[in-house]
N, C-alpha and C. Protein backbone atom coordinates (compact mmCIF):
# COMPACT_ATOMS: atom_id res chain seq x y z
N UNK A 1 128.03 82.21 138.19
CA UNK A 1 126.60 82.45 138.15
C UNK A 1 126.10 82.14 136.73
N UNK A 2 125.35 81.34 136.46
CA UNK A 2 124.75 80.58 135.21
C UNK A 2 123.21 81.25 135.46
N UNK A 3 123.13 81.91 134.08
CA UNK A 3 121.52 82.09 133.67
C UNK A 3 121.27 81.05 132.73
N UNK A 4 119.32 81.01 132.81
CA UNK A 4 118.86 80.50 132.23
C UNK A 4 118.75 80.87 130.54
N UNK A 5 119.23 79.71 129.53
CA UNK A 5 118.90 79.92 128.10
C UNK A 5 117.56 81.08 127.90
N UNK A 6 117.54 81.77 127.03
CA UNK A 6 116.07 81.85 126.44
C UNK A 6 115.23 80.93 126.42
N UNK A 7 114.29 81.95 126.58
CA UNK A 7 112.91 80.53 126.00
C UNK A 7 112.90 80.44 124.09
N UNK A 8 113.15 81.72 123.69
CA UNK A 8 113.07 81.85 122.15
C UNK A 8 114.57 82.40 121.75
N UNK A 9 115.16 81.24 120.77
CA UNK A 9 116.87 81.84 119.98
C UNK A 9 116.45 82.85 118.87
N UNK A 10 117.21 83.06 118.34
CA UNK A 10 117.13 84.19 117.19
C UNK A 10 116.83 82.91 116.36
N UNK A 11 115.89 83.47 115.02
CA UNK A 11 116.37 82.30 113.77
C UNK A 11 114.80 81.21 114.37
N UNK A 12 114.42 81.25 115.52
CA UNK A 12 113.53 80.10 116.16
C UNK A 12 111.80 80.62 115.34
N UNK A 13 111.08 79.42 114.99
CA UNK A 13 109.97 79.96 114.10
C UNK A 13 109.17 79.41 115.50
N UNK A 14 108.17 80.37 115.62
CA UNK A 14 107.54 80.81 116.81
C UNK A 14 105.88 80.81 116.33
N UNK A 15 105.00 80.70 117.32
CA UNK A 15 103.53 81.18 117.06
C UNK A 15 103.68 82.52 117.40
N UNK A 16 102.70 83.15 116.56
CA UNK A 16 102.83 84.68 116.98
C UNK A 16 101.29 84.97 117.08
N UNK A 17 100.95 85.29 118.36
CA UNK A 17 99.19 85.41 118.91
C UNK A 17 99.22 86.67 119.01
N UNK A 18 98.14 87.33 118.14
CA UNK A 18 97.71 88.49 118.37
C UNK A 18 96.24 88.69 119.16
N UNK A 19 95.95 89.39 120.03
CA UNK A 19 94.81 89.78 120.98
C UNK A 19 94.03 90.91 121.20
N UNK A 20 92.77 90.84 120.68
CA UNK A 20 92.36 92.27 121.03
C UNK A 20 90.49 91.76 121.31
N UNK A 21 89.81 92.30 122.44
CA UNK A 21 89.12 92.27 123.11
C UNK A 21 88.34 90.65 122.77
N UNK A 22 87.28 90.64 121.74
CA UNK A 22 86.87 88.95 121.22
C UNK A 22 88.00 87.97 119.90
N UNK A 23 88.69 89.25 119.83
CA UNK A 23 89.41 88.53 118.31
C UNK A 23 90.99 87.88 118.17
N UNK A 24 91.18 87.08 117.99
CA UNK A 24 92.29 85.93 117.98
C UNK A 24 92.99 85.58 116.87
N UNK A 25 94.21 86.24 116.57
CA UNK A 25 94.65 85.92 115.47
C UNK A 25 95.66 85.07 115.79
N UNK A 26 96.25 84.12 115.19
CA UNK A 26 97.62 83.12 114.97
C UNK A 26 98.29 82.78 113.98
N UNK A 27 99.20 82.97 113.95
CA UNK A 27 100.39 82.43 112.88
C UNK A 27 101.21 82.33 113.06
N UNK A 28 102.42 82.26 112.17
CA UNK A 28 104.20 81.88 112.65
C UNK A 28 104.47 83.01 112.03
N UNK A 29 105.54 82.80 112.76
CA UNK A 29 106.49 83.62 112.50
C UNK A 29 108.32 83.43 113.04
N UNK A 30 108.81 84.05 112.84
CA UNK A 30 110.64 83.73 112.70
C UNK A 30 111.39 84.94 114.09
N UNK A 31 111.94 84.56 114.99
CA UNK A 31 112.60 85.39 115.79
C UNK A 31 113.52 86.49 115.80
N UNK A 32 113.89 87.43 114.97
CA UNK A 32 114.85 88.49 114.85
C UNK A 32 116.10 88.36 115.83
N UNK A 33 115.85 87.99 117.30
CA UNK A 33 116.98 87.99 118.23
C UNK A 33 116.15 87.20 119.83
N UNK A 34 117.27 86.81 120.54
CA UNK A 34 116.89 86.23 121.33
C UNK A 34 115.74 86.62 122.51
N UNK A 35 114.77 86.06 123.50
CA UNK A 35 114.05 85.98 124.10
C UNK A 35 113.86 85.35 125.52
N UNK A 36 113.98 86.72 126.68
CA UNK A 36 113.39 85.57 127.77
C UNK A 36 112.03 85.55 128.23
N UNK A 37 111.32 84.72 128.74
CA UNK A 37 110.24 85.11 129.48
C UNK A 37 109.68 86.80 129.58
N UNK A 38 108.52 87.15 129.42
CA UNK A 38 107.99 88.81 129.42
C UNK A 38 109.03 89.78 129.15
N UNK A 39 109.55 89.04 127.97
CA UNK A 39 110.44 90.51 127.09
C UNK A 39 110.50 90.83 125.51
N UNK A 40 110.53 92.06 125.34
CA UNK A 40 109.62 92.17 124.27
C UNK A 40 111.01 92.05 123.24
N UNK A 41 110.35 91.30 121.64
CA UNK A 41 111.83 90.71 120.82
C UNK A 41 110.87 91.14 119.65
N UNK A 42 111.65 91.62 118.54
CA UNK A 42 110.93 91.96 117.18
C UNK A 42 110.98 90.45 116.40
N UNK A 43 110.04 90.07 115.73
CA UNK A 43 109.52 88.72 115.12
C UNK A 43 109.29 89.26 113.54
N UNK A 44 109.22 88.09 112.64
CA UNK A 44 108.91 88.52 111.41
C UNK A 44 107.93 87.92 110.96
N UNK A 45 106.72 88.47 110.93
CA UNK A 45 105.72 87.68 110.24
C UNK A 45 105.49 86.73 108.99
N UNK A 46 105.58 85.44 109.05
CA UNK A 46 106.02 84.85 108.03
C UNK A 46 104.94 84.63 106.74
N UNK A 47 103.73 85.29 106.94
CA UNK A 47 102.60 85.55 106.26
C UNK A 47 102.98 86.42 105.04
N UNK A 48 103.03 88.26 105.67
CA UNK A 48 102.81 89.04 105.42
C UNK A 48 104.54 89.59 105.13
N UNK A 49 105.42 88.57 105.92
CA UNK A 49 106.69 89.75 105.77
C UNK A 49 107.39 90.68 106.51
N UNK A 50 105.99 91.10 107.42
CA UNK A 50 106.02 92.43 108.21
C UNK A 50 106.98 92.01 109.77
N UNK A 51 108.15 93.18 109.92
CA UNK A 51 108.36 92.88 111.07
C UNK A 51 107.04 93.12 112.50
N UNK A 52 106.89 92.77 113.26
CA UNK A 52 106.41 92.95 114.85
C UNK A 52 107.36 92.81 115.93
N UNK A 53 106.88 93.35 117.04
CA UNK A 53 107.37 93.57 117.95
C UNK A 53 106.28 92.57 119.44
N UNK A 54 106.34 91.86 119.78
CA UNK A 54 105.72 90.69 121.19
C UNK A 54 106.38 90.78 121.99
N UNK A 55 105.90 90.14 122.91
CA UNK A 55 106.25 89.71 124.67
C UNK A 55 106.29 88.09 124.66
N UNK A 56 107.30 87.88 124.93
CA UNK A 56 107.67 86.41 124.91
C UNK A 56 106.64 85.76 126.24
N UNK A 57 105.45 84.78 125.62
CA UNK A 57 104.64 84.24 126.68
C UNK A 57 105.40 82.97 127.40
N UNK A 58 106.02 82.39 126.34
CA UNK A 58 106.46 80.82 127.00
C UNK A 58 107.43 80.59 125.53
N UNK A 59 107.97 79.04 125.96
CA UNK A 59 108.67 78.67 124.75
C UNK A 59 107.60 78.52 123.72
N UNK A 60 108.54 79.50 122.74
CA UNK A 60 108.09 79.23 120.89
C UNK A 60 106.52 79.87 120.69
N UNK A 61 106.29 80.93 122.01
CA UNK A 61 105.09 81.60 121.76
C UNK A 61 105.17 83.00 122.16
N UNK A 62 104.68 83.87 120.97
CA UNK A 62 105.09 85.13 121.26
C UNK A 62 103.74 85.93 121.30
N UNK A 63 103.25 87.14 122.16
CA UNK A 63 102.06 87.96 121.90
C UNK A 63 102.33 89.14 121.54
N UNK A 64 101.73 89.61 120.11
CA UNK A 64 102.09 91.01 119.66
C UNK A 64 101.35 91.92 120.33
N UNK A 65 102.29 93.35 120.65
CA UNK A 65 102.08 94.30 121.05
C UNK A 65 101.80 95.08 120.03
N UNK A 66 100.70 95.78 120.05
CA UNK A 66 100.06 96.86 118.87
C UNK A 66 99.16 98.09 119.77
C-alpha cells in the first residue's frame, strides 16, 4: 500500500496566506516538517522569524491559523 508524497517537505519555502474577514496578507515562509493536504504543519515566517502554525491548502501554499 503506497501513499501519496506530501504536498509540502520539511525545509520547502512555501506562501504563507493569512485571512481575516476583508484583509489579505502574503508572504513566504520555510516548512518546519512535512505536509498533507488540510493538515496543520508549523512554518517559519521568513519576514519576521516568527514560528506559525497553517493548514496545508495545496502544493507550496499554506493558510495560517490564528
Amino acid at each position: 500500500a503506497l501513499e501519496d508524497p506530501p504536498l509540502i517537505k520539511k525545509g520547502d519555502i512555501i506562501t504563507l496566506i493569512a485571512k481575516k474577514e476583508n484583509l489579505l496578507i502574503v508572504t513566504s515562509g520555510v516548512s518546519k516538517e512535512d505536509g498533507f493536504a488540510n493538515e496543520m504543519i508549523k512554518i517559519e515566517n521568513l519576514n519576521s522569524g516568527k514560528m506559525v502554525r497553517g493548514i496545508v491548502k495545496e502544493k507550496s501554499k499554506v493558510e495560517v491559523v490564528y
